[in-house]
PDB file of N, CA and C in Angstrom:
ATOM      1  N   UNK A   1     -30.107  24.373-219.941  1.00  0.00           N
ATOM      2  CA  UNK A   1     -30.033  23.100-220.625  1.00  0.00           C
ATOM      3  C   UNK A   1     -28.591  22.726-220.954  1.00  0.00           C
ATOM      4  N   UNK A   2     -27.467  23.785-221.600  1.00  0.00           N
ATOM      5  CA  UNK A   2     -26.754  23.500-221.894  1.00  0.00           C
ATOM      6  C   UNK A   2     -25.980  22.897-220.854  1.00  0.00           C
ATOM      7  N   UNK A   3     -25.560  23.898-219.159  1.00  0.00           N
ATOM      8  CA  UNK A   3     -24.916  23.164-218.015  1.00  0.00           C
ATOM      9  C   UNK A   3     -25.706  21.641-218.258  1.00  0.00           C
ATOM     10  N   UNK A   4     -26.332  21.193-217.657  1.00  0.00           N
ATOM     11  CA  UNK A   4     -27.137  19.801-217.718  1.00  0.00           C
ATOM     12  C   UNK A   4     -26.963  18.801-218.147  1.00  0.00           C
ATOM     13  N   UNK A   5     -26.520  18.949-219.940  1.00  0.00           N
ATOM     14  CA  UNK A   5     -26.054  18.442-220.902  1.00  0.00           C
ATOM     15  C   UNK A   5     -24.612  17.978-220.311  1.00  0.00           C
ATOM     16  N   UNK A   6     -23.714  19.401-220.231  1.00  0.00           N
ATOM     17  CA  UNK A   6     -22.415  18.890-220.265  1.00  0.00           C
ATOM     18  C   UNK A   6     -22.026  18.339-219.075  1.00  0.00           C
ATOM     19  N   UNK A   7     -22.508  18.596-217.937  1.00  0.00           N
ATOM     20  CA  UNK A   7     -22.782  17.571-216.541  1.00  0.00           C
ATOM     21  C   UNK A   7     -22.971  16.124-216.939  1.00  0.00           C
ATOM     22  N   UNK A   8     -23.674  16.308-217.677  1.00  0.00           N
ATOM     23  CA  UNK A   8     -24.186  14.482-217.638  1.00  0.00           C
ATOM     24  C   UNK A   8     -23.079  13.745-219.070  1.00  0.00           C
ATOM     25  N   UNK A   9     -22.554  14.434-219.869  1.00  0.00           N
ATOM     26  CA  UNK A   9     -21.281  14.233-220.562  1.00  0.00           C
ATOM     27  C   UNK A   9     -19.615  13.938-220.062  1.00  0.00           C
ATOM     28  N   UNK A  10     -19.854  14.478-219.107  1.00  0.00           N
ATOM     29  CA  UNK A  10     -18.462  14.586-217.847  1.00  0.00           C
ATOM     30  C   UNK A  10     -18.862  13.591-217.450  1.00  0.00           C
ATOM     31  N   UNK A  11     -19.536  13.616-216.449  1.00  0.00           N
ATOM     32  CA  UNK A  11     -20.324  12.433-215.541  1.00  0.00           C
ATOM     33  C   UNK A  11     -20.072  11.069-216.164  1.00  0.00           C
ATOM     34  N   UNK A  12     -20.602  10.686-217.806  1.00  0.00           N
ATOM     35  CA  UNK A  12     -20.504   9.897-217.969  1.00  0.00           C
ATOM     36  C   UNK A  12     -18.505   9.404-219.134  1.00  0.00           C
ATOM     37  N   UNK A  13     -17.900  10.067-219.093  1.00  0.00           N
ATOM     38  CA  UNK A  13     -16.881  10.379-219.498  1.00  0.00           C
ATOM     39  C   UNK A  13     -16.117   9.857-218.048  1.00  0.00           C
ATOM     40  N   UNK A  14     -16.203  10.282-217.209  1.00  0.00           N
ATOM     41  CA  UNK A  14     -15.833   9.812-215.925  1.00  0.00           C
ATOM     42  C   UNK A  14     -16.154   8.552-215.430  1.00  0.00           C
ATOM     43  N   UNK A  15     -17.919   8.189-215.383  1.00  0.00           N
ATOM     44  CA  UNK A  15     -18.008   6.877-215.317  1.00  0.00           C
ATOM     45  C   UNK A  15     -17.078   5.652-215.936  1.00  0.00           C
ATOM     46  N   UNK A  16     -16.509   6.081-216.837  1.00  0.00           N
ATOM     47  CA  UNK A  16     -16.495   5.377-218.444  1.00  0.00           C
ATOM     48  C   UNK A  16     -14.573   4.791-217.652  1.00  0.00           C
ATOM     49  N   UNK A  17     -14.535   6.173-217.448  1.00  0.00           N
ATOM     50  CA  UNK A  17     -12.843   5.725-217.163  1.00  0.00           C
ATOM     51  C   UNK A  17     -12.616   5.012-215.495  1.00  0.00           C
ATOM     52  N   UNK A  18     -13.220   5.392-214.672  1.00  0.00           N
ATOM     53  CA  UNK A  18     -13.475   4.275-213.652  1.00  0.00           C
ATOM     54  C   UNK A  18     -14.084   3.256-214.100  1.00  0.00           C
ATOM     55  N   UNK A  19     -14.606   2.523-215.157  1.00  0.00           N
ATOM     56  CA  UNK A  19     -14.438   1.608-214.999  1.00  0.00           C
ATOM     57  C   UNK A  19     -13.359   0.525-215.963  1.00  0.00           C
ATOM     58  N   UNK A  20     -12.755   1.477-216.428  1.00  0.00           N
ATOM     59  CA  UNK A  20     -11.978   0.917-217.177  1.00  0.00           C
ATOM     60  C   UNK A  20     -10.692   0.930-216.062  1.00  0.00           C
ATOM     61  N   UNK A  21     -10.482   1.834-215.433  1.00  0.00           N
ATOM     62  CA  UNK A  21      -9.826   1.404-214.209  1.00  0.00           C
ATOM     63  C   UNK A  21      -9.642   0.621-213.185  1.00  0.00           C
ATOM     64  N   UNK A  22     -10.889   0.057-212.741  1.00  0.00           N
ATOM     65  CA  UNK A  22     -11.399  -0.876-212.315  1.00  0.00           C
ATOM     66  C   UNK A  22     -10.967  -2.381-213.085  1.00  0.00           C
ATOM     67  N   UNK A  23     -11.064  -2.062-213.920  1.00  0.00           N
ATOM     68  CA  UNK A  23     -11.032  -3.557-215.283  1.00  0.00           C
ATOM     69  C   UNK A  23      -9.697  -3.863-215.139  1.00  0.00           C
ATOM     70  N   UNK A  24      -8.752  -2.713-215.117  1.00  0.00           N
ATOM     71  CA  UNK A  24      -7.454  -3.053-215.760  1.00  0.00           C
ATOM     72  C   UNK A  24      -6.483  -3.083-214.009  1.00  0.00           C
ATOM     73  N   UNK A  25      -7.397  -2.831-212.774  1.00  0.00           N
ATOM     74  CA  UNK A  25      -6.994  -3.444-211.574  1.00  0.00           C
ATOM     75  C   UNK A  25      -7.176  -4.822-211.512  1.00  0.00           C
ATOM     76  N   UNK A  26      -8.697  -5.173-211.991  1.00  0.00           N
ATOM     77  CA  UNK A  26      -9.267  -6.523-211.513  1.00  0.00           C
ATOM     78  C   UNK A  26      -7.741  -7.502-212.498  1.00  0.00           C
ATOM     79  N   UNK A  27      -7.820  -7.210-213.915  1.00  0.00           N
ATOM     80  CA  UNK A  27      -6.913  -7.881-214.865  1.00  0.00           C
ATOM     81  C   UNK A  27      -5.603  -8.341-214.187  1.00  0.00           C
ATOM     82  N   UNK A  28      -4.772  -7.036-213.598  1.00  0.00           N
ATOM     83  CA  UNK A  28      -3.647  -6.849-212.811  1.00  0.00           C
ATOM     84  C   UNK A  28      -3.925  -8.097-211.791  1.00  0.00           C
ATOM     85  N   UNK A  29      -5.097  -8.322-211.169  1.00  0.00           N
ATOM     86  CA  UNK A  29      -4.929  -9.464-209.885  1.00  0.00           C
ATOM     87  C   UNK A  29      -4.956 -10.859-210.489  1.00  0.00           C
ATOM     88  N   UNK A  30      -5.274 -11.191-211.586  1.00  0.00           N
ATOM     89  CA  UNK A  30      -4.843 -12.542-212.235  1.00  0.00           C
ATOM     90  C   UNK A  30      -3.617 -12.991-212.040  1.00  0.00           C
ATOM     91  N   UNK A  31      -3.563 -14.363-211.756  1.00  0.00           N
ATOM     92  CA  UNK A  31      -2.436 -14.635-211.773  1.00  0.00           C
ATOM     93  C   UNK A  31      -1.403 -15.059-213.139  1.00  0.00           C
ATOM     94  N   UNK A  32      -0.222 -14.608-213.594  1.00  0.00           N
ATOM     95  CA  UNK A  32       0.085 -14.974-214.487  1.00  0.00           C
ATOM     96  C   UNK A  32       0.196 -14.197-215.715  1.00  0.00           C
ATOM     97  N   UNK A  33      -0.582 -13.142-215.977  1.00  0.00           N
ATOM     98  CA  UNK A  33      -1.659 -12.591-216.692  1.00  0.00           C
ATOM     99  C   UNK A  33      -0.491 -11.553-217.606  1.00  0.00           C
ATOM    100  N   UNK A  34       0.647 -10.736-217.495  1.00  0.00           N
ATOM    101  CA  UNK A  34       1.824 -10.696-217.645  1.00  0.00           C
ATOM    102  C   UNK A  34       2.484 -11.751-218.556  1.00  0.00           C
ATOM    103  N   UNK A  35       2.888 -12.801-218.030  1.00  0.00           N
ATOM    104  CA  UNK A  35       3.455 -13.713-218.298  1.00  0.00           C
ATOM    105  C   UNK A  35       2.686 -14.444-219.608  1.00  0.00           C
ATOM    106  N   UNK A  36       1.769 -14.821-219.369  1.00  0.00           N
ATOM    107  CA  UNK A  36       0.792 -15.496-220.537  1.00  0.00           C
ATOM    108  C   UNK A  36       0.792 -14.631-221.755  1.00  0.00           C
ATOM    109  N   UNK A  37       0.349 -13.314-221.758  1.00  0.00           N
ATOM    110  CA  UNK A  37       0.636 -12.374-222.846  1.00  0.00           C
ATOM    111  C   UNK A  37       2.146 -12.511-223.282  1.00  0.00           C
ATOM    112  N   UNK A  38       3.088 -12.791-222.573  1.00  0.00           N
ATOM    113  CA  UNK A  38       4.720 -13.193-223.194  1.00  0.00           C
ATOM    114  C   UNK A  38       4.595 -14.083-223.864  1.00  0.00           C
ATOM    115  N   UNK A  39       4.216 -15.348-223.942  1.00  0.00           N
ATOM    116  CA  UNK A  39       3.864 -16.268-224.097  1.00  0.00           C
ATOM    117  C   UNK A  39       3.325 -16.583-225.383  1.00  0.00           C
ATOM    118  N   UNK A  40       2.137 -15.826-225.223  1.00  0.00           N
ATOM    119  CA  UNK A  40       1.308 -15.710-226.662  1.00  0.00           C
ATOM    120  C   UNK A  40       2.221 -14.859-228.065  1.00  0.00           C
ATOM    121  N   UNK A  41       2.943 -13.794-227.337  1.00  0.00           N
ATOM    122  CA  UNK A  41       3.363 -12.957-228.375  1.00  0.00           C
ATOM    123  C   UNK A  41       4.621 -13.782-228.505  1.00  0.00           C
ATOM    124  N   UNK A  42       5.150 -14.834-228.166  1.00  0.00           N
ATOM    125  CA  UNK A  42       6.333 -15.360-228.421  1.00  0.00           C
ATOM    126  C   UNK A  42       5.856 -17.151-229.425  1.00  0.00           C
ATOM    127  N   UNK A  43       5.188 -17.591-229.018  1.00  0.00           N
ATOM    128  CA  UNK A  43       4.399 -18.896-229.192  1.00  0.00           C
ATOM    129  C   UNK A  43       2.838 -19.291-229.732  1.00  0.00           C
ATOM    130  N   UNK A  44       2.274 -17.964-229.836  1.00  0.00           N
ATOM    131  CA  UNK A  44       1.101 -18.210-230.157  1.00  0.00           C
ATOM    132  C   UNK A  44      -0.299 -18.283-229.163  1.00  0.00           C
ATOM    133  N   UNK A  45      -1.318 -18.302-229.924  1.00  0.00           N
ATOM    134  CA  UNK A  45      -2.177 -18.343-229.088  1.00  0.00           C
ATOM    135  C   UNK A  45      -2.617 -20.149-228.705  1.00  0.00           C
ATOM    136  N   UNK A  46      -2.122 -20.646-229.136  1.00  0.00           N
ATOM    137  CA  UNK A  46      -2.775 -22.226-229.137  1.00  0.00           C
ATOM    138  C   UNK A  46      -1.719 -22.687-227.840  1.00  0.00           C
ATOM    139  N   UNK A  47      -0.758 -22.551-227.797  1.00  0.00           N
ATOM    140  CA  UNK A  47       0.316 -22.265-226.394  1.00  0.00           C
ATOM    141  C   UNK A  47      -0.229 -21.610-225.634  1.00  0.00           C
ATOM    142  N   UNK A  48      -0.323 -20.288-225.775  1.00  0.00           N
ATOM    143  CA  UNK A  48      -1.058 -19.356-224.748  1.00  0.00           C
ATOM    144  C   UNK A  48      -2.744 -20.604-223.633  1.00  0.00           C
ATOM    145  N   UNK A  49      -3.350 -20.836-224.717  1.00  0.00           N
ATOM    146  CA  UNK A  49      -4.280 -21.406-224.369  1.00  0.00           C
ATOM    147  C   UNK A  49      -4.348 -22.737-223.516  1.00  0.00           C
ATOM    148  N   UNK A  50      -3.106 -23.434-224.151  1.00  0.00           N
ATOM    149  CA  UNK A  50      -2.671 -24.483-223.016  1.00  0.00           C
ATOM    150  C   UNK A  50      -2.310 -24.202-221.938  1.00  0.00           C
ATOM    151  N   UNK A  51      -1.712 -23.038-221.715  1.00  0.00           N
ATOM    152  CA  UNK A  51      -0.889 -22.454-220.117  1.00  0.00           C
ATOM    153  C   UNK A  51      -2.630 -21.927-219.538  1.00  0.00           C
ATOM    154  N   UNK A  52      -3.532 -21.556-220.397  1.00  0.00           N
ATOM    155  CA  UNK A  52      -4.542 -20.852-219.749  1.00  0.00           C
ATOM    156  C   UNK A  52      -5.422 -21.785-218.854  1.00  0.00           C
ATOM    157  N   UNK A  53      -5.370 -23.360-219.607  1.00  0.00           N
ATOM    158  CA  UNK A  53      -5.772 -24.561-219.053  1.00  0.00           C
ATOM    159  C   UNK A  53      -5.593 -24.737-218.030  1.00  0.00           C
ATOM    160  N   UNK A  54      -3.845 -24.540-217.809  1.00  0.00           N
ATOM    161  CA  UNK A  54      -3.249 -25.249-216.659  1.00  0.00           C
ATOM    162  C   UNK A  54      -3.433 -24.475-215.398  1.00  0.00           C
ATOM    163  N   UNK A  55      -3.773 -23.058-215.891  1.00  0.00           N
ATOM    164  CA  UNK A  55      -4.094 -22.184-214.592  1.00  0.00           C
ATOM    165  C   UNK A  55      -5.607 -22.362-214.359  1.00  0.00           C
ATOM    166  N   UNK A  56      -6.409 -23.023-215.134  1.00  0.00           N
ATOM    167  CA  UNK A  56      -7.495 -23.520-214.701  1.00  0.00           C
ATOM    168  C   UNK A  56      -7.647 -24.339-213.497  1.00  0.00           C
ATOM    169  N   UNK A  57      -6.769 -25.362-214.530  1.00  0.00           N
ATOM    170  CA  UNK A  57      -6.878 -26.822-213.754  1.00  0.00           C
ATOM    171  C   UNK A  57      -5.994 -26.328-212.071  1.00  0.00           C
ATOM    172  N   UNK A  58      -5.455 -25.226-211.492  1.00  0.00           N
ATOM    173  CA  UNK A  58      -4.604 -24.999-210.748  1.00  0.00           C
ATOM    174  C   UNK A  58      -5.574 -24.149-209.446  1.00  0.00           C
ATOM    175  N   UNK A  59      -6.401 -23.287-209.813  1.00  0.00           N
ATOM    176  CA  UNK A  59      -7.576 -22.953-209.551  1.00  0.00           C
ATOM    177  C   UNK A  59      -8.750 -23.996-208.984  1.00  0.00           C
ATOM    178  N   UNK A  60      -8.786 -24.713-209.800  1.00  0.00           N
ATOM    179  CA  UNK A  60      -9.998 -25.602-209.726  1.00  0.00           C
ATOM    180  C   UNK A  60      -9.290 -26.824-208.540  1.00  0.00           C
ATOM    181  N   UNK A  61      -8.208 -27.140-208.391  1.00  0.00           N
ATOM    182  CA  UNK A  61      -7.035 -27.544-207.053  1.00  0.00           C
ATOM    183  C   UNK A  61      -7.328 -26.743-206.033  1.00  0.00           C
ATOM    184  N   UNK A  62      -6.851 -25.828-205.733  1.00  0.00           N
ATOM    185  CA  UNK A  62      -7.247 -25.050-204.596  1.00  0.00           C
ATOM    186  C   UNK A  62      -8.474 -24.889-204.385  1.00  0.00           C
ATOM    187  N   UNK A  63      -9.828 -24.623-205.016  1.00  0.00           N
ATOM    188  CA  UNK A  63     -10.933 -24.829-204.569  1.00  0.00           C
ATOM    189  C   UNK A  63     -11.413 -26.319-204.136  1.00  0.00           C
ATOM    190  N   UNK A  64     -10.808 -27.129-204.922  1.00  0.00           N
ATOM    191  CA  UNK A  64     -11.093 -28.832-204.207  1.00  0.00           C
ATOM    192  C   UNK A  64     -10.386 -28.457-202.512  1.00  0.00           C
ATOM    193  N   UNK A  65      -9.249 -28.112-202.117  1.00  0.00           N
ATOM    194  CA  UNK A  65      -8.505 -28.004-201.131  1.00  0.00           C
ATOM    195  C   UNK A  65      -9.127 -27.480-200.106  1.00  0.00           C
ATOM    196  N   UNK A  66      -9.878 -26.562-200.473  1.00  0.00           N
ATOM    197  CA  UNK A  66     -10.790 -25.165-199.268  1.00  0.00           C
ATOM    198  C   UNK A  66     -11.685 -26.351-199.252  1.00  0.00           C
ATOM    199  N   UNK A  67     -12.498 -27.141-199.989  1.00  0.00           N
ATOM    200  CA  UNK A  67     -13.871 -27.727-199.694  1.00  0.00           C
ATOM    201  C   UNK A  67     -13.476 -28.746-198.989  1.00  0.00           C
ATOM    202  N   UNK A  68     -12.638 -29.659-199.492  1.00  0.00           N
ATOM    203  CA  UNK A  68     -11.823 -31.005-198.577  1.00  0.00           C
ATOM    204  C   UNK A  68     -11.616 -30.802-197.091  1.00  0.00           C
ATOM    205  N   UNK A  69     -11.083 -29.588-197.130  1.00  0.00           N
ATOM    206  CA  UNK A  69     -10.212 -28.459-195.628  1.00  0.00           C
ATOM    207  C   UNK A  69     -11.958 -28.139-194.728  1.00  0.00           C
ATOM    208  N   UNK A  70     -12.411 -27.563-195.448  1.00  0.00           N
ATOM    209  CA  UNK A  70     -13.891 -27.577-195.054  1.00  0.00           C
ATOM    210  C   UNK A  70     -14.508 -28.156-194.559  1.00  0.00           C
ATOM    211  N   UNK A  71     -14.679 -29.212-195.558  1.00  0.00           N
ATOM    212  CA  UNK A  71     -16.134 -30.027-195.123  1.00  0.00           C
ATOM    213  C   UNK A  71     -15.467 -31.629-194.568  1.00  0.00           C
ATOM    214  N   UNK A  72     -14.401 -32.107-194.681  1.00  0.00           N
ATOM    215  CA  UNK A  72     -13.683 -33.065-194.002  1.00  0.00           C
ATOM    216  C   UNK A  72     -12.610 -32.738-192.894  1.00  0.00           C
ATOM    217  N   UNK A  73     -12.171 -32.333-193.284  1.00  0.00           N
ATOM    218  CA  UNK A  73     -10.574 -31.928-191.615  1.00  0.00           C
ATOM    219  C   UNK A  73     -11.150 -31.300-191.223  1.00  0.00           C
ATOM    220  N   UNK A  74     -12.027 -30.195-191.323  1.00  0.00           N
ATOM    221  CA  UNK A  74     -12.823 -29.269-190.432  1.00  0.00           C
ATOM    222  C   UNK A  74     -13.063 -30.121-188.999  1.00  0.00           C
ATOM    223  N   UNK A  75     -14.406 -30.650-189.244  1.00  0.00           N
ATOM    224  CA  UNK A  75     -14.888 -31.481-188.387  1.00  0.00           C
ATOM    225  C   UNK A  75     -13.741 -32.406-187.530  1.00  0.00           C
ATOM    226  N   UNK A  76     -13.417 -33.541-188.484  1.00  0.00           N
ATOM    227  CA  UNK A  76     -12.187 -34.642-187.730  1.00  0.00           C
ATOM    228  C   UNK A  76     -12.034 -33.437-186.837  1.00  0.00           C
ATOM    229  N   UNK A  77     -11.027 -32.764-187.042  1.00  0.00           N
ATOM    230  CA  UNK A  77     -10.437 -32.119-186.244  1.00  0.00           C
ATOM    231  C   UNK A  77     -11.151 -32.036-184.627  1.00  0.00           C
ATOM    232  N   UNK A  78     -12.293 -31.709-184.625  1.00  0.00           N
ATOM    233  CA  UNK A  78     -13.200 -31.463-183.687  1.00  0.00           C
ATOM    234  C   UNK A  78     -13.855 -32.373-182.865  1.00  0.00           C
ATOM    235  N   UNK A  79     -14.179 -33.637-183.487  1.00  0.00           N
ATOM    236  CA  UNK A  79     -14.777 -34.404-183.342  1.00  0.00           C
ATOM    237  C   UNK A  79     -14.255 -35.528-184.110  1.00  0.00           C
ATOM    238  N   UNK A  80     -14.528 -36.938-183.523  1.00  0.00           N
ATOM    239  CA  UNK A  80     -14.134 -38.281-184.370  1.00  0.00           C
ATOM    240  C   UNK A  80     -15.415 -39.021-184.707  1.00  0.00           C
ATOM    241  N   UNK A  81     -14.845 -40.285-185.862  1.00  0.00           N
ATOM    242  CA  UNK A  81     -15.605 -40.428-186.872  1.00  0.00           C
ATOM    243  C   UNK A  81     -17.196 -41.294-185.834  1.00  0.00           C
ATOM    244  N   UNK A  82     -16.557 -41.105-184.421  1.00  0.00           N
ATOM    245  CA  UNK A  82     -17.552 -42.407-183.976  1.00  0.00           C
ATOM    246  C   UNK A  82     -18.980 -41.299-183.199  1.00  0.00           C
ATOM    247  N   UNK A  83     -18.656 -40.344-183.872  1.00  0.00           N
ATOM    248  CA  UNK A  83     -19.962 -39.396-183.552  1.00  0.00           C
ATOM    249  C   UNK A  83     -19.998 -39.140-181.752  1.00  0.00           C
ATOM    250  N   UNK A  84     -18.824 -39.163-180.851  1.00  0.00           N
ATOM    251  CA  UNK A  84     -19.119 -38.609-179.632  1.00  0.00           C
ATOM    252  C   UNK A  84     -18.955 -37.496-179.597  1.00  0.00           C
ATOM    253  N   UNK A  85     -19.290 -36.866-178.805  1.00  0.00           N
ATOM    254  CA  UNK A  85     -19.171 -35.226-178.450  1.00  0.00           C
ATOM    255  C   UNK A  85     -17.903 -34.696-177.823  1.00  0.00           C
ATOM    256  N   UNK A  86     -17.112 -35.182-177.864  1.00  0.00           N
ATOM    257  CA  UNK A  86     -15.531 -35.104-177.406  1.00  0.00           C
ATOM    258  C   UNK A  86     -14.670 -35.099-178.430  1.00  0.00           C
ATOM    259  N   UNK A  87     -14.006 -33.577-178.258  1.00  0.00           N
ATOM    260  CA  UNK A  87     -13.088 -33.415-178.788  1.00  0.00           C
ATOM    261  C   UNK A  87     -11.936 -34.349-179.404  1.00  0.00           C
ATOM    262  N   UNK A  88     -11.319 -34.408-180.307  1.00  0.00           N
ATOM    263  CA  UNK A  88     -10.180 -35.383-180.841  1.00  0.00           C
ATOM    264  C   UNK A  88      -9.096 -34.986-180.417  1.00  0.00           C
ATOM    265  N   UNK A  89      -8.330 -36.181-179.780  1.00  0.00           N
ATOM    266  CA  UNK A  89      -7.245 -36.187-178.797  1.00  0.00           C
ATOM    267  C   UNK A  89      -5.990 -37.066-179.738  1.00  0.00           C
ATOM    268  N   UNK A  90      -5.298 -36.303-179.711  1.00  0.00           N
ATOM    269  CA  UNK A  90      -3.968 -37.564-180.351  1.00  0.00           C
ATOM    270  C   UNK A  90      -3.220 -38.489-179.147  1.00  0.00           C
ATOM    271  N   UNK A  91      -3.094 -39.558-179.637  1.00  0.00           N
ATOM    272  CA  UNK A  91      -2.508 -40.828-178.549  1.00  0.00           C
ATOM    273  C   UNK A  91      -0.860 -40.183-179.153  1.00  0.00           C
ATOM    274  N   UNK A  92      -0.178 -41.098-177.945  1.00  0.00           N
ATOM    275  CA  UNK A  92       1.153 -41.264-178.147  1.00  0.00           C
ATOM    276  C   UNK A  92       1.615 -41.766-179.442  1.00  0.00           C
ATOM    277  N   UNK A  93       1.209 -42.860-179.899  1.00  0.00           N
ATOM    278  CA  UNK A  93       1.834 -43.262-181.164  1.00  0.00           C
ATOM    279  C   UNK A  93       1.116 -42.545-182.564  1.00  0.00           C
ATOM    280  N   UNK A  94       0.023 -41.600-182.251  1.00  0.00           N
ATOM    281  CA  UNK A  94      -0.386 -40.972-183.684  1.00  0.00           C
ATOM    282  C   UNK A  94       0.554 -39.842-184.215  1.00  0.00           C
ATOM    283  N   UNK A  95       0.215 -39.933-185.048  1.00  0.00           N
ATOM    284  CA  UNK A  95       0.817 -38.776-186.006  1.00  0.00           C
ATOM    285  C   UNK A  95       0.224 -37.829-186.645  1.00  0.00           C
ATOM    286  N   UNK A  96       0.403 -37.032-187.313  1.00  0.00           N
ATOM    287  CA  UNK A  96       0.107 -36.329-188.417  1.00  0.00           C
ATOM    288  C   UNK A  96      -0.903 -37.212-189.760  1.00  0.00           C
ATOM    289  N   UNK A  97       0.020 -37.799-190.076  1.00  0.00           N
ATOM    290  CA  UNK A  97      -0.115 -38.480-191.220  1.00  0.00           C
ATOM    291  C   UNK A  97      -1.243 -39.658-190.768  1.00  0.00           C
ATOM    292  N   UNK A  98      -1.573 -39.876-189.514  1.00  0.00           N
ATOM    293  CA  UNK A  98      -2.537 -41.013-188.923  1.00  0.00           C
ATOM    294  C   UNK A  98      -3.796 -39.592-189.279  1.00  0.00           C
ATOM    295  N   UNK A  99      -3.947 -38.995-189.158  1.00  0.00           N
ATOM    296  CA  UNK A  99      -5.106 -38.091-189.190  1.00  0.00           C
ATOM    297  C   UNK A  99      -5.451 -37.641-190.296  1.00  0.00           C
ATOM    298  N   UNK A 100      -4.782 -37.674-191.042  1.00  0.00           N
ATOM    299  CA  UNK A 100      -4.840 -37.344-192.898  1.00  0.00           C
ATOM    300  C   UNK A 100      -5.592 -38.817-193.389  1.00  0.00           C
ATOM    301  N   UNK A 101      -5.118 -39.903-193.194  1.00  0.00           N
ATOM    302  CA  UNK A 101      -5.301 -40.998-193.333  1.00  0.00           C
ATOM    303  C   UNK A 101      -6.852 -41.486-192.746  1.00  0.00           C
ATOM    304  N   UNK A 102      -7.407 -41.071-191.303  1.00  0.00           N
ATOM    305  CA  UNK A 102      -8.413 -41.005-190.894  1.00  0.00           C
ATOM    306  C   UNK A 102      -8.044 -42.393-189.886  1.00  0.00           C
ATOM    307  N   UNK A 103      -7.458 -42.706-189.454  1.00  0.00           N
ATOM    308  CA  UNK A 103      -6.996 -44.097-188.885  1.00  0.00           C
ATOM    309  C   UNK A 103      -6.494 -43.427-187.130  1.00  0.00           C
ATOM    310  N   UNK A 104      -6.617 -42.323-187.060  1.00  0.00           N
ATOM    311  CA  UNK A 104      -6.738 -41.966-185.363  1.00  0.00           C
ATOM    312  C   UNK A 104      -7.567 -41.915-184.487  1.00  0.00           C
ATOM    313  N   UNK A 105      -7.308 -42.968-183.232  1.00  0.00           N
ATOM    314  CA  UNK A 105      -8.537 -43.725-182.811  1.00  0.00           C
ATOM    315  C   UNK A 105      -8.531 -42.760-181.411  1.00  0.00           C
ATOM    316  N   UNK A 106      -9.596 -42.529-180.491  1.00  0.00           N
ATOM    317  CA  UNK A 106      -9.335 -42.286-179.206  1.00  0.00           C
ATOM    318  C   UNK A 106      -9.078 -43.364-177.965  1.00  0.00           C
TER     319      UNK A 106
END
């Protein structure tokens, strides 16, 4: 009984610190996360909390970007808006900026 006991005391003594290892990797991959704690211990937490916003709002940008990139230029790219099955070809006078715009005709 006693081995058993202290097996499952280790065991979970061990669990305990992988995952606190784990925690304080995942923490480490934030961005900022360093910096913001400067921040707070210099300015407060009501500062802190505004910078925490802005890495929201910075986040929540790049996921608009992947879905835009996704579910709009994806396609164009492939195909034009007039639903034929032919690839999208740039003319001589298009550009870049004609295809962002959606104004590139075949």
């Amino acid at each position: 009984m006693q081995i058993s006991e202290s097996w499952r005391r280790s065991q979970s003594i061990n669990r305990k610190r992988v995952w606190t290892q784990i925690g304080g990797a995942l923490s480490g991959l934030l961005p900022w996360q360093h910096t913001l704690h400067a921040i707070e211990g210099r300015f407060g937490a009501g500062v802190k909390a505004y910078f925490v916003f802005l890495r929201y709002l910075v986040h929540l940008n790049l996921l608009h970007c992947a879905l835009i990139c996704g579910f709009i230029l994806g396609p164009t790219i492939f195909y034009d808006s007039s639903k034929s099955s032919e690839p999208l070809k740039f003319g001589g006078n298009d550009s870049v900026l004609d295809f962002f715009l959606g104004s590139v005709r075949i």
